[in-house]
Protein backbone atom coordinates (compact mmCIF):
# COMPACT_ATOMS: atom_id res chain seq x y z
CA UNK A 1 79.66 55.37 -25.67
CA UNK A 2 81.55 57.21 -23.17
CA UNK A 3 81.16 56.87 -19.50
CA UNK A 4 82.55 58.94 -16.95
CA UNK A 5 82.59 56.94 -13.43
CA UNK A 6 83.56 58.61 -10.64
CA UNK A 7 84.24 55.40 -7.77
CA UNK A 8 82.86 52.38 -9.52
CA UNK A 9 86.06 50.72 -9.38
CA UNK A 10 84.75 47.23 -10.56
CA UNK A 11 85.68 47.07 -14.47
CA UNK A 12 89.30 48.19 -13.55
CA UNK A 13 91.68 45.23 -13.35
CA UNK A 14 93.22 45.64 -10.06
CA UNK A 15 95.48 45.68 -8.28
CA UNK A 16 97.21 48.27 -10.87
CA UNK A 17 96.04 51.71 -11.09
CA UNK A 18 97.94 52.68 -14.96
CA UNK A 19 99.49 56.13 -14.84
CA UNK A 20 98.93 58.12 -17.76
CA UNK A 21 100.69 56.88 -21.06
CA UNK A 22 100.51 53.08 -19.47
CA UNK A 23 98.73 50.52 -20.75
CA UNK A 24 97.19 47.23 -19.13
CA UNK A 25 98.46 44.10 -20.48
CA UNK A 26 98.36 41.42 -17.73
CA UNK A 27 97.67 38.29 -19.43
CA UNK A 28 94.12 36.97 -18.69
CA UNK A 29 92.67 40.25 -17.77
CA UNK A 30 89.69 41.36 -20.07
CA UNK A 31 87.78 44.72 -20.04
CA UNK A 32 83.75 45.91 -20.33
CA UNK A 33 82.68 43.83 -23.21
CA UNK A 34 80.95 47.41 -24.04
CA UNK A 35 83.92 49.12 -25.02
CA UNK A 36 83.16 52.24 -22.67
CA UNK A 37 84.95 55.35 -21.45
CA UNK A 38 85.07 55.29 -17.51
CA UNK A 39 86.44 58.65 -15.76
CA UNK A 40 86.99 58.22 -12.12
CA UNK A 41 86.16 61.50 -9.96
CA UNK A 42 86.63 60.09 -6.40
CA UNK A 43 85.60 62.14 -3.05
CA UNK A 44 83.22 64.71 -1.74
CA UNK A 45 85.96 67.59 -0.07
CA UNK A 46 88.42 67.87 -3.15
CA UNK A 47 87.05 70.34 -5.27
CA UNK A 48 90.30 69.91 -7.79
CA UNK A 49 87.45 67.09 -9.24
CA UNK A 50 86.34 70.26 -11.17
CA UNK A 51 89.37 70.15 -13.62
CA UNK A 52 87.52 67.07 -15.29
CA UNK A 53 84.01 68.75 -15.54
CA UNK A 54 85.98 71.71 -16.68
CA UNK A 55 87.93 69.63 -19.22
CA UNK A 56 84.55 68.64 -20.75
CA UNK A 57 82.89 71.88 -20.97
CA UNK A 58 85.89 73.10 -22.93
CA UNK A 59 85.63 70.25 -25.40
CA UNK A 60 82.23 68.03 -24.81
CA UNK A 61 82.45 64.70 -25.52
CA UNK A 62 79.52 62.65 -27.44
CA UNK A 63 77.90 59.81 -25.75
CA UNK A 64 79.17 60.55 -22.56
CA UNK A 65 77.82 59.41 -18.58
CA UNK A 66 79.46 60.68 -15.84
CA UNK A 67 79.24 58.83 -13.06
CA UNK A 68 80.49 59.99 -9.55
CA UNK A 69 82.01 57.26 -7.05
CA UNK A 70 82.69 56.75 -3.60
CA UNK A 71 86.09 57.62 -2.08
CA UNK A 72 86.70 59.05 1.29
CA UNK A 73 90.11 61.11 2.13
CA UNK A 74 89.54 60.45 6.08
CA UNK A 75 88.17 56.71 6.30
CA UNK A 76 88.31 57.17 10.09
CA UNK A 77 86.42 60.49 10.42
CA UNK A 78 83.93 60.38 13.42
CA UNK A 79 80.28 59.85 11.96
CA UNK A 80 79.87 63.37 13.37
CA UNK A 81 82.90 64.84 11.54
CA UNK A 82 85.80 66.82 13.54
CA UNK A 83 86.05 70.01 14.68
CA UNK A 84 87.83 72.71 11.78
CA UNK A 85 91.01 73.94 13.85
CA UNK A 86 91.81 70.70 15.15
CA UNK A 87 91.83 69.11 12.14
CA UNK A 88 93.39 71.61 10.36
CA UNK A 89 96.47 71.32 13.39
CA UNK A 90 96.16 67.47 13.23
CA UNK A 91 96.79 67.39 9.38
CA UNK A 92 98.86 70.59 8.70
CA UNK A 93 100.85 71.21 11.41
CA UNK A 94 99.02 74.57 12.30
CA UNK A 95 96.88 76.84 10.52
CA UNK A 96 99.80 79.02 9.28
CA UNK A 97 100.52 76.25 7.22
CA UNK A 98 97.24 75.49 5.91
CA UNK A 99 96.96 79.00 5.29
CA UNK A 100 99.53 78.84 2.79
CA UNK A 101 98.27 75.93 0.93
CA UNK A 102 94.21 77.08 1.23
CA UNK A 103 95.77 80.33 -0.11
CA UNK A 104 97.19 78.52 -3.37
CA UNK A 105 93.71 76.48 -3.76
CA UNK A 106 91.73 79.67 -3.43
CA UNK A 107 93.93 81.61 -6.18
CA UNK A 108 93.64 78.53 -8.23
CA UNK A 109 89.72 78.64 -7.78
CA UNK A 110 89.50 81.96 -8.15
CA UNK A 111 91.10 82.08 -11.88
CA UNK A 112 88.24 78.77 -12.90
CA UNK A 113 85.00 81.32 -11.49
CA UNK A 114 85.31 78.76 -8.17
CA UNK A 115 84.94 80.90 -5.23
CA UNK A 116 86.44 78.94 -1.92
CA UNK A 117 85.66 80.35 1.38
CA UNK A 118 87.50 77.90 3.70
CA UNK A 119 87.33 80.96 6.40
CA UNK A 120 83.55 79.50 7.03
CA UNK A 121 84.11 75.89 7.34
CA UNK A 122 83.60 75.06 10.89
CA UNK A 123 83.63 71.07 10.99
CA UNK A 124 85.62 68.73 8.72
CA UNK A 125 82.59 66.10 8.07
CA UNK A 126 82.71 62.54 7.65
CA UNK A 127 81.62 61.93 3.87
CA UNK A 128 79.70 59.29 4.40
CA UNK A 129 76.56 60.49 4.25
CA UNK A 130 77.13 62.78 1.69
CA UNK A 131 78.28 59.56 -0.51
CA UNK A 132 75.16 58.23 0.42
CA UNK A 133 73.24 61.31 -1.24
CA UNK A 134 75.43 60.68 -4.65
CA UNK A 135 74.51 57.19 -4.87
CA UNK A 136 70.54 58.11 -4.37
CA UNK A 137 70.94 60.52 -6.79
CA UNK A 138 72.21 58.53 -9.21
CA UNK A 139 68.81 56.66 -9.14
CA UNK A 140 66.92 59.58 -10.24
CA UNK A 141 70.02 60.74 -12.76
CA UNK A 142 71.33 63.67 -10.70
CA UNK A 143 74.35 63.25 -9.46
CA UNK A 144 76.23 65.81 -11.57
CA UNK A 145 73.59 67.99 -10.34
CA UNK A 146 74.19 66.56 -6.81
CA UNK A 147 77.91 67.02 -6.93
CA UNK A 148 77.75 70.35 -7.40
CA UNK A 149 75.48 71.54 -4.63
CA UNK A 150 77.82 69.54 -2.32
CA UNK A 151 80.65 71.73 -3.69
CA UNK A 152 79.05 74.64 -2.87
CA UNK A 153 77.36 73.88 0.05
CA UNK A 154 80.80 72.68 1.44
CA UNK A 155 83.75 74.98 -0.49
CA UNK A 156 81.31 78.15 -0.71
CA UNK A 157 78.85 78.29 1.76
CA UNK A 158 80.74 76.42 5.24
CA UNK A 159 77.91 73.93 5.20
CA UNK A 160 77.92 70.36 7.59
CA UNK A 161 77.56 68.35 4.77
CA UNK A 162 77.92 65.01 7.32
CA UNK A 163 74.52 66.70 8.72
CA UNK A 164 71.81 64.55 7.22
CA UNK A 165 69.53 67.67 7.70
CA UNK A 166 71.75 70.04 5.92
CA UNK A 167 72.17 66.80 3.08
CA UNK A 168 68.46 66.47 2.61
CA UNK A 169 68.41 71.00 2.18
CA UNK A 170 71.37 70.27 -0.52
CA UNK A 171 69.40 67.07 -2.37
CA UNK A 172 66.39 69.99 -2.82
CA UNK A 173 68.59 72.27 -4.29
CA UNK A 174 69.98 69.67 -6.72
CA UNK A 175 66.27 69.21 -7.82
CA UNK A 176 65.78 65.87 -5.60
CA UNK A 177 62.66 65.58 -3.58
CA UNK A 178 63.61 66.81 0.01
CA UNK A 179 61.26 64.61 2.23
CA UNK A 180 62.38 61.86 0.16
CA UNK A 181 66.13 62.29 0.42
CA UNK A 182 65.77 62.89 4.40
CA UNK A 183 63.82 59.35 4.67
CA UNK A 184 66.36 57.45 2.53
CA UNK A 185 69.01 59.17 4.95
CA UNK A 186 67.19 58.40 7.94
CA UNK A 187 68.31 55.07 7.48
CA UNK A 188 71.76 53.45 6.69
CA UNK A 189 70.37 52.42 2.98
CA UNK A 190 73.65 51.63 0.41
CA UNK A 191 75.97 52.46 2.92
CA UNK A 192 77.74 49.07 3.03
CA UNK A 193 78.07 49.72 -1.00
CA UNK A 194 80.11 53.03 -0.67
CA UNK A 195 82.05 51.50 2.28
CA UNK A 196 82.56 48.58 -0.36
CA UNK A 197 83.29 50.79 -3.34
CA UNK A 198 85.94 52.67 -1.12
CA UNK A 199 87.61 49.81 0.00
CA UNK A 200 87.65 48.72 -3.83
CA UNK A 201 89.17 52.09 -5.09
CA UNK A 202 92.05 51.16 -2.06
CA UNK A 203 92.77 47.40 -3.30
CA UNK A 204 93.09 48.84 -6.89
CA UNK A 205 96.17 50.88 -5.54
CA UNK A 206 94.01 54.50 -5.60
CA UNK A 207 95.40 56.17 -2.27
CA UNK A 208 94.58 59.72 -3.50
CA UNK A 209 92.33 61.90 -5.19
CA UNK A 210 90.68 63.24 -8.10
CA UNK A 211 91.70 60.15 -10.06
CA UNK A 212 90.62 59.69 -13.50
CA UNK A 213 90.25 56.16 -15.29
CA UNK A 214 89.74 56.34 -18.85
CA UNK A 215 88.53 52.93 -20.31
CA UNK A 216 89.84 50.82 -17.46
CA UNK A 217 93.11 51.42 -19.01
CA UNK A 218 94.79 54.96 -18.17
CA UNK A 219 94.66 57.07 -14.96
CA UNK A 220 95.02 60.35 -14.66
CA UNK A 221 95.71 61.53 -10.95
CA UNK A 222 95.95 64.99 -9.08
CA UNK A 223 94.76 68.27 -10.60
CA UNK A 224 95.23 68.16 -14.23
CA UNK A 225 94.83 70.96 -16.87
CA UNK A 226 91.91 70.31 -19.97
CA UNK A 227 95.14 69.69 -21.97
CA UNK A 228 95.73 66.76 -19.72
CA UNK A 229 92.27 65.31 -20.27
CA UNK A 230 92.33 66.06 -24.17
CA UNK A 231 95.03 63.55 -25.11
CA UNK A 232 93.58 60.99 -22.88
CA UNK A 233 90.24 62.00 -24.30
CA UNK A 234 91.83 61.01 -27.48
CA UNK A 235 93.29 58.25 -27.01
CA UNK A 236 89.99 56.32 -25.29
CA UNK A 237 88.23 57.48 -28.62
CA UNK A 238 91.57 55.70 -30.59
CA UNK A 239 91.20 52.70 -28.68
CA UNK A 240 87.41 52.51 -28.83
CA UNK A 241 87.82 52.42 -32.53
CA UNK A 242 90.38 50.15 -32.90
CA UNK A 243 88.36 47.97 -30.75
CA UNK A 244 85.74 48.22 -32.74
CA UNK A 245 87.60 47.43 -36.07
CA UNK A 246 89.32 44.30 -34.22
CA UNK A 247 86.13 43.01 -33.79
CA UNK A 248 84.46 44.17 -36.76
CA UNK A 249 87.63 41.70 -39.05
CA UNK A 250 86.89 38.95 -36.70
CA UNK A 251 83.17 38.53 -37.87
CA UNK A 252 82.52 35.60 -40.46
């Protein structure tokens, strides 16, 4: 089975985070008994997550979970986020700057179907909340589902998503039950576990996102084309076999 986790950081033996053609050999350190695929997709506001999603649709994988995880690019946002243009001076230098970048993303976007509109983005949001949302959604499996309407309603649309009311408008488009997305909200269920899961994803050496951990054994950081994906893609499935063989001659 292959499982794509997006923050769960627990199966990976930390405090190394393996670069791609690495391989974890630390004497002492074992890996999920079950012989899965994990696939890391860290963070809310870095839609360059999409390469992975776009990786599978160009070659699905059998057996396959994805699982999304949390992983916050400004630990130290203000619950109520930060205003756009003084962000965007505070982290950039000036918006000339960030121009030039945003420019690059939005080309990029632009030649996957992805159509950024940073123009409307008004606040920078603390992603708490929004992790939050993930985490309830995995409950009812529909996180992928989840994941995307936070794209949009952040990269397309300009949308607060550190507004619980704009979270609980975004969990009804992903098919989740409004009222009951605004009451789970309402409170401050899970969020010691994404605080927790962040803080893991840090220990484990992760300082940057999307990262990608394959098996608890390879990463695969930054944007990445499918090509990128394919070999690791490969190699999990090598592994998983070989795995299975290994313990397949042990038997009596």
């Amino acid at each position: 089975m292959l499982v794509v986790d997006a923050a769960q950081l627990a199966p990976l033996p930390s405090p190394a985070v393996l670069r791609y053609g690495q391989r974890w050999s630390r004497k002492g350190q074992d890996h999920d008994p079950r012989r899965v695929f994990r696939y890391h997709l860290p963070l809310v506001l870095c839609r360059q997550a999409a390469a992975g999603a776009g990786a599978l649709q160009a070659r699905p994988q059998r057996d396959l979970t994805i699982r999304w995880r949390a992983f916050q690019l400004n630990p130290g946002m203000p619950a109520d986020g930060m205003d756009r243009k003084a962000y965007i001076d505070a982290k950039f230098g000036g918006a000339e700057r960030a121009r030039a970048i945003y420019d690059t993303v939005r080309a990029a976007g632009a030649s996957e179907g992805i159509a950024f509109d940073f123009d409307r983005i008004r606040r920078t949001p603390s992603t708490l909340q929004s992790h939050r949302l993930i985490r309830f959604a995995g409950g009812q499996d529909r996180q992928n589902e989840t994941m995307e309407a936070l794209f949009r309603a952040y990269f397309t649309d300009g949308r607060n998503i550190g507004d619980r009311a704009v979270l609980a408008e975004v969990a009804a488009d992903a098919g989740l039950d409004r009222d009951e997305a605004a009451d789970y909200l309402a409170g401050d269920a899970d969020a010691e576990a994404v605080l927790g899961e962040d803080a893991l994803a840090r220990r484990a050496g992760i300082n940057g996102v999307p990262c990608f951990i394959f098996n608890g054994r390879f990463a695969l950081s930054g944007a990445q084309e499918p090509e990128a994906f394919f070999q690791l893609f490969d190699l999990a499935r090598e592994e998983e076999v070989g795995r299975g063989e290994a313990v397949a001659a042990a038997q009596p």
